[in-house]
Protein backbone atom coordinates (compact mmCIF):
# COMPACT_ATOMS: atom_id res chain seq x y z
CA UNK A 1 0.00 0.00 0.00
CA UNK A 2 1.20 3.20 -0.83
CA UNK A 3 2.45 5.77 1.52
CA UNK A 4 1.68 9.12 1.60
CA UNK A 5 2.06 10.73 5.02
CA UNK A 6 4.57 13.07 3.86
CA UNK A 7 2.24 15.08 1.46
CA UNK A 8 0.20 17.80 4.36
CA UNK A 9 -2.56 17.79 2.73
CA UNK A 10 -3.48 13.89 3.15
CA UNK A 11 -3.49 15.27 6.74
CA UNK A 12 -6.69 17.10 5.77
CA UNK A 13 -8.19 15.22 2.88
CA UNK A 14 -7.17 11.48 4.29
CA UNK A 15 -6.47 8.93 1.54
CA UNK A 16 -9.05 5.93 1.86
CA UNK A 17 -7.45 4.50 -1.11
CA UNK A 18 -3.41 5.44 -1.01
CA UNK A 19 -2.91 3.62 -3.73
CA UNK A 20 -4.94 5.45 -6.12
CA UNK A 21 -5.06 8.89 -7.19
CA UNK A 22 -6.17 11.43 -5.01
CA UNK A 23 -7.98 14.23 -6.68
CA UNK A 24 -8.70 17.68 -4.92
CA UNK A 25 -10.82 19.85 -6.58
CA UNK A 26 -14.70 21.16 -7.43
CA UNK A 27 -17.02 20.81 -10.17
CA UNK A 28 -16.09 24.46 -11.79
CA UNK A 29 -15.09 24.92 -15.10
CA UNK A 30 -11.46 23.79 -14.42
CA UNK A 31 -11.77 21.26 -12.02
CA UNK A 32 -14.28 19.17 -14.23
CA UNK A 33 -11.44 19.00 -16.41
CA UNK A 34 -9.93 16.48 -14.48
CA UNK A 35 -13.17 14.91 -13.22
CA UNK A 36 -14.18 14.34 -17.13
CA UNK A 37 -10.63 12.96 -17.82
CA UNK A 38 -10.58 10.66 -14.85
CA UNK A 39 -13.89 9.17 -15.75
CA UNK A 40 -12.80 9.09 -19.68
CA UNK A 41 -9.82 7.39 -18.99
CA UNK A 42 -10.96 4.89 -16.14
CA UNK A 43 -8.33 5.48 -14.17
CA UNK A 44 -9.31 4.18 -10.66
CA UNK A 45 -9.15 8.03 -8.21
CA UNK A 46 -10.40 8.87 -5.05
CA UNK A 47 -12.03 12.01 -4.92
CA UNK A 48 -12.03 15.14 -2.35
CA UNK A 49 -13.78 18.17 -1.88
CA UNK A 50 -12.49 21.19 -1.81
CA UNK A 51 -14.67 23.95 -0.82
CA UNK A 52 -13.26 27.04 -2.18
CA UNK A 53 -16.49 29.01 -0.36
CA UNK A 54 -15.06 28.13 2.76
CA UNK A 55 -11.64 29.54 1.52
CA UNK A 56 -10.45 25.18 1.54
CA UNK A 57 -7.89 26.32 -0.97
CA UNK A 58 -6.14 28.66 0.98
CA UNK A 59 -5.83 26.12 3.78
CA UNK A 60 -1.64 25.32 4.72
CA UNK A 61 -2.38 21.85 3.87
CA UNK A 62 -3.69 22.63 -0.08
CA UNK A 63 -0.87 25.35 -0.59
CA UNK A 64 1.45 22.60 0.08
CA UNK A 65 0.35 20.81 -3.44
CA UNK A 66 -0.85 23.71 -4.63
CA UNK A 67 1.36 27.03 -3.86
CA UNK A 68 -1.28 29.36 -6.08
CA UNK A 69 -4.17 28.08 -4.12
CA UNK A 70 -6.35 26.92 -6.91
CA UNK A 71 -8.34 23.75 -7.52
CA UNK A 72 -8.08 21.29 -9.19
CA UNK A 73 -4.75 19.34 -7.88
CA UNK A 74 -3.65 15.40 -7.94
CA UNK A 75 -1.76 13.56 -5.88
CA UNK A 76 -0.57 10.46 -7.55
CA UNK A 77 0.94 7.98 -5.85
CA UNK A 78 2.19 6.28 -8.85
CA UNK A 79 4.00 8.76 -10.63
CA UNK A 80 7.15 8.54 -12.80
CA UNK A 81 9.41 5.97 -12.28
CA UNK A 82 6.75 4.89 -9.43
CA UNK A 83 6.90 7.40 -6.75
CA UNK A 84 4.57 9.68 -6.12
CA UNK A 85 3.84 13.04 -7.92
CA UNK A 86 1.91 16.22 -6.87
CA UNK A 87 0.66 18.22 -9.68
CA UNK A 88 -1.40 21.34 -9.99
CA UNK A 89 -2.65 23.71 -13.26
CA UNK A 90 -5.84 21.93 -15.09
CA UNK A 91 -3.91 21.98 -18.28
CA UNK A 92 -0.90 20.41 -17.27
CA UNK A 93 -2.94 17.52 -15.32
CA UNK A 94 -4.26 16.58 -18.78
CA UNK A 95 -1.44 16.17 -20.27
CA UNK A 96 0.00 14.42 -17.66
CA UNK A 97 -3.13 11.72 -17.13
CA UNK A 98 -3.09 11.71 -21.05
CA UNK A 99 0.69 10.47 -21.33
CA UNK A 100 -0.23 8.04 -18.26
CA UNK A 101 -2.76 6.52 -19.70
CA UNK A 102 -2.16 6.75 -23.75
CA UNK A 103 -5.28 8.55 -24.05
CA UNK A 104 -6.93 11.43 -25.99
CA UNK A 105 -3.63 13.01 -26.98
CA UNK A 106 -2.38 11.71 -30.09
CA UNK A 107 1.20 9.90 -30.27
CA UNK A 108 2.32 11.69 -33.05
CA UNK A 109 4.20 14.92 -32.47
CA UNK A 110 3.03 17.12 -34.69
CA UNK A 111 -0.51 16.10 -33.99
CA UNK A 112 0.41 16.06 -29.77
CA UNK A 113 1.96 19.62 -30.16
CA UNK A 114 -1.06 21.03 -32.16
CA UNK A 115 -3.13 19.49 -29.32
CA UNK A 116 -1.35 20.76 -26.83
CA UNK A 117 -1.36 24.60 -28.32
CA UNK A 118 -5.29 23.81 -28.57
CA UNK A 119 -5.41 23.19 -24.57
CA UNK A 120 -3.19 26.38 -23.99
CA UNK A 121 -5.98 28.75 -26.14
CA UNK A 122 -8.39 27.30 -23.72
CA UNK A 123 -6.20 27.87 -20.69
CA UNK A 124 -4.33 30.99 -22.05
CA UNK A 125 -7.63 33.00 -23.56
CA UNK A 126 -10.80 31.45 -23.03
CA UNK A 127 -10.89 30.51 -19.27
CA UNK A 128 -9.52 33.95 -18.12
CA UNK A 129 -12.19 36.06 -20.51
CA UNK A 130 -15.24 33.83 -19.86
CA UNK A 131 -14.39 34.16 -16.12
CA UNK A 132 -14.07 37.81 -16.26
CA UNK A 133 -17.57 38.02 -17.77
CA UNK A 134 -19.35 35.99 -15.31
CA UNK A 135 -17.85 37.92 -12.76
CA UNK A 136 -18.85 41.66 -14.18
CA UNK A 137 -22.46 39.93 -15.64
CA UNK A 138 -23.36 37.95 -13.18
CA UNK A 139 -21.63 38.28 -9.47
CA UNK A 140 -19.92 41.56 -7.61
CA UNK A 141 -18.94 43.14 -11.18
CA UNK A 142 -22.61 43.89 -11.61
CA UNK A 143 -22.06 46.50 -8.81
CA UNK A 144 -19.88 48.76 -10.90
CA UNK A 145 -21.17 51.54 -12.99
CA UNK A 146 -18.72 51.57 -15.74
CA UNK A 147 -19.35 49.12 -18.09
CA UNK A 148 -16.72 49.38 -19.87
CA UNK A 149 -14.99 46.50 -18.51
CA UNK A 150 -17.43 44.27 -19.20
CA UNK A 151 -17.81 45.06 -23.01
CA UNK A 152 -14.35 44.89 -23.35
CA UNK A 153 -14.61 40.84 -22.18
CA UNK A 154 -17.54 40.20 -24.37
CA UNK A 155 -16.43 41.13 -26.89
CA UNK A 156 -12.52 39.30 -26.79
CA UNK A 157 -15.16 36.63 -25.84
CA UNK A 158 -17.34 36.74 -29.10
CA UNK A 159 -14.13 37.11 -31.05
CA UNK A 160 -13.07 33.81 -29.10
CA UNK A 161 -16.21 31.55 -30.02
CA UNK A 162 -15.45 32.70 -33.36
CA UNK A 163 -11.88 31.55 -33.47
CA UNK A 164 -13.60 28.05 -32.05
CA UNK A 165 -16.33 28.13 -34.84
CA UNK A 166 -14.35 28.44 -37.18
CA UNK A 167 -12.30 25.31 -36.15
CA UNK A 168 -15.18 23.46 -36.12
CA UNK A 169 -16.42 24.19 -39.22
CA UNK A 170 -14.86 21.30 -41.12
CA UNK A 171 -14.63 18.87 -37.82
CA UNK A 172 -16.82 17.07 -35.47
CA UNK A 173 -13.88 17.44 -32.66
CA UNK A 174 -11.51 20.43 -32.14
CA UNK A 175 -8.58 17.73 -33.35
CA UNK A 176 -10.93 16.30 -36.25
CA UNK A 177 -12.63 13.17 -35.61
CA UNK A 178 -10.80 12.25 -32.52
CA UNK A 179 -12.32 13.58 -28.98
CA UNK A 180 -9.03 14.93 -27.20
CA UNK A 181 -7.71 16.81 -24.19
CA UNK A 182 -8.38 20.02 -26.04
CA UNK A 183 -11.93 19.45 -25.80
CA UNK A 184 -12.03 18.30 -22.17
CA UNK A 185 -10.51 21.43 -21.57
CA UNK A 186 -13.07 23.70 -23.20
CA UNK A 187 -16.31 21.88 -22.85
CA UNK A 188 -16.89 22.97 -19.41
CA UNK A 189 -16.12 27.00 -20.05
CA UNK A 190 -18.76 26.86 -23.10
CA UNK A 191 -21.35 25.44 -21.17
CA UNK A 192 -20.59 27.63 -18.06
CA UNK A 193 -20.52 30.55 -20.03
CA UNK A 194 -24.14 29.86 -21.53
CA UNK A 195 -25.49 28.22 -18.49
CA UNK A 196 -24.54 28.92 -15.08
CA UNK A 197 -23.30 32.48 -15.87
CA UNK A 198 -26.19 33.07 -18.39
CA UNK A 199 -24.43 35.12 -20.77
CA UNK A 200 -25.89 33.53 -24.01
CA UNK A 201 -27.36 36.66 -25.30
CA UNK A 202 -24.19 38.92 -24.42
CA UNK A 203 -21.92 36.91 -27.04
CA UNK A 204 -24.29 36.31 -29.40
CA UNK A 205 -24.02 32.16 -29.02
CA UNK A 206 -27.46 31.80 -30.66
CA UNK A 207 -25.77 32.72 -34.15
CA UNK A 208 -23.42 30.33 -33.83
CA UNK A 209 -23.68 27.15 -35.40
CA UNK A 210 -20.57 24.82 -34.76
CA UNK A 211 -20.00 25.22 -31.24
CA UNK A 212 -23.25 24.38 -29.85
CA UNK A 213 -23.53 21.27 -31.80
CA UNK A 214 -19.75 20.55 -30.81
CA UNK A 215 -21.12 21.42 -26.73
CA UNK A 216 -24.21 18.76 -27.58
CA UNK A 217 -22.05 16.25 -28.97
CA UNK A 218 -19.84 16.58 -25.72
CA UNK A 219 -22.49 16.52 -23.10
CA UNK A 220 -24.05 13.45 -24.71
CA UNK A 221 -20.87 11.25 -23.55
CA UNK A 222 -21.82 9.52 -20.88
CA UNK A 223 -18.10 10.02 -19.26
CA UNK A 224 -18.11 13.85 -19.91
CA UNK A 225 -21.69 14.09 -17.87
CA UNK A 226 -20.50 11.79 -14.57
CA UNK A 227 -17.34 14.21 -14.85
CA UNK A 228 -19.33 17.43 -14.61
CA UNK A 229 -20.68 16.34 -11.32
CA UNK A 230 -17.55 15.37 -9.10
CA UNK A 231 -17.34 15.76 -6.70
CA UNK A 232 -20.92 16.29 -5.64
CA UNK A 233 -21.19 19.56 -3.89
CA UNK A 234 -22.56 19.34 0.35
């Protein structure tokens, strides 16, 4: 069984299963990044909660994994050359559970790179835009009479969806006909973006024809919709 007292934050979030992976993190748009690869890839996990509400992340024991303070993180105990690895950043947790298990990013390197650069956009552009919007449209922004701040993220956001529609124009996947890390990455900002922060109508998603059917087609996988809802929120 595998050991692994001297990570502090097992001291918070025990491991049940040491030998598996231990994920930390919430069903936001990042952390069901990892949920949805963890259930796409089968990998046996163990999952834990943490409640960012209740400031969880800012806790000694997360920063220890986590010196940024920001869900999601993993704790594997079978890591490279079979000791354990702590990892944090959504994007490089894909990559890393996609060279594990030999899944959803291709083994060809111009193909892997161009996936990779696809994951980055996501991490790089659309995460940090989206987010800004939902917090000027829908939480404490809303509070702040200039609005120019908020047109200035809708529309690098439009101009976003377009770069997306456009890749999907020709493809039913953002790498062609094969679902990858680039679209576990993205899935979950779309639909937040047009669901829980309800900004549908402020980017104009209704014109677009590409990315909603590309959103369908993801939320119809039957790994992508366990992953949206772990862990299940208290």
């Amino acid at each position: 069984m595998s050991d692994l007292s001297a990570f502090p934050i097992t001291a918070r979030w025990p491991a049940a299963h040491p030998d598996r992976l231990q994920y930390y993190g919430l069903p936001t748009p990042n952390g069901v990044k990892v949920s949805i690869m963890l259930e796409e890839t089968g990998l046996p996990y163990e999952v834990h909660l943490v409640d960012i509400t209740k400031n969880e992340s800012w806790t000694p024991e997360f920063l220890s994994l986590n010196p940024n303070g920001k869900i999601p993180a993993i704790l594997d105990p079978d890591g490279p050359g079979g000791k354990p690895l702590a990892l944090f950043e959504s994007g490089a947790i894909l990559i890393y559970l996609a060279d594990k298990t030999g899944q959803f990013l291709s083994a060809d390197p111009a193909l892997r790179y161009e996936t990779i650069q696809w994951v980055f956009f996501q991490n790089a552009a659309i995460g940090p835009m989206f987010g800004q919007i939902g917090f000027f449209h829908k939480f404490a922004g809303k509070a702040i009479e200039d609005k120019r701040p908020l047109e200035r993220y809708v529309t690098e956001s439009k101009r976003l969806l377009g770069v997306l529609e456009d890749r999907l124009a020709d493809r039913s996947w953002i790498m062609g006909d094969a679902f990858s890390i680039a679209d576990i990455s993205t899935l979950g900002w779309v639909r937040n973006l047009v669901g829980f922060y309800e900004a549908g109508e402020l980017v104009d998603y209704a014109s677009l024809k590409h990315v909603p059917a590309w959103l369908e087609r993801g939320l119809a996988r039957p790994a992508v919709l366990r992953g949206l809802d772990i862990p299940k929120r208290a």
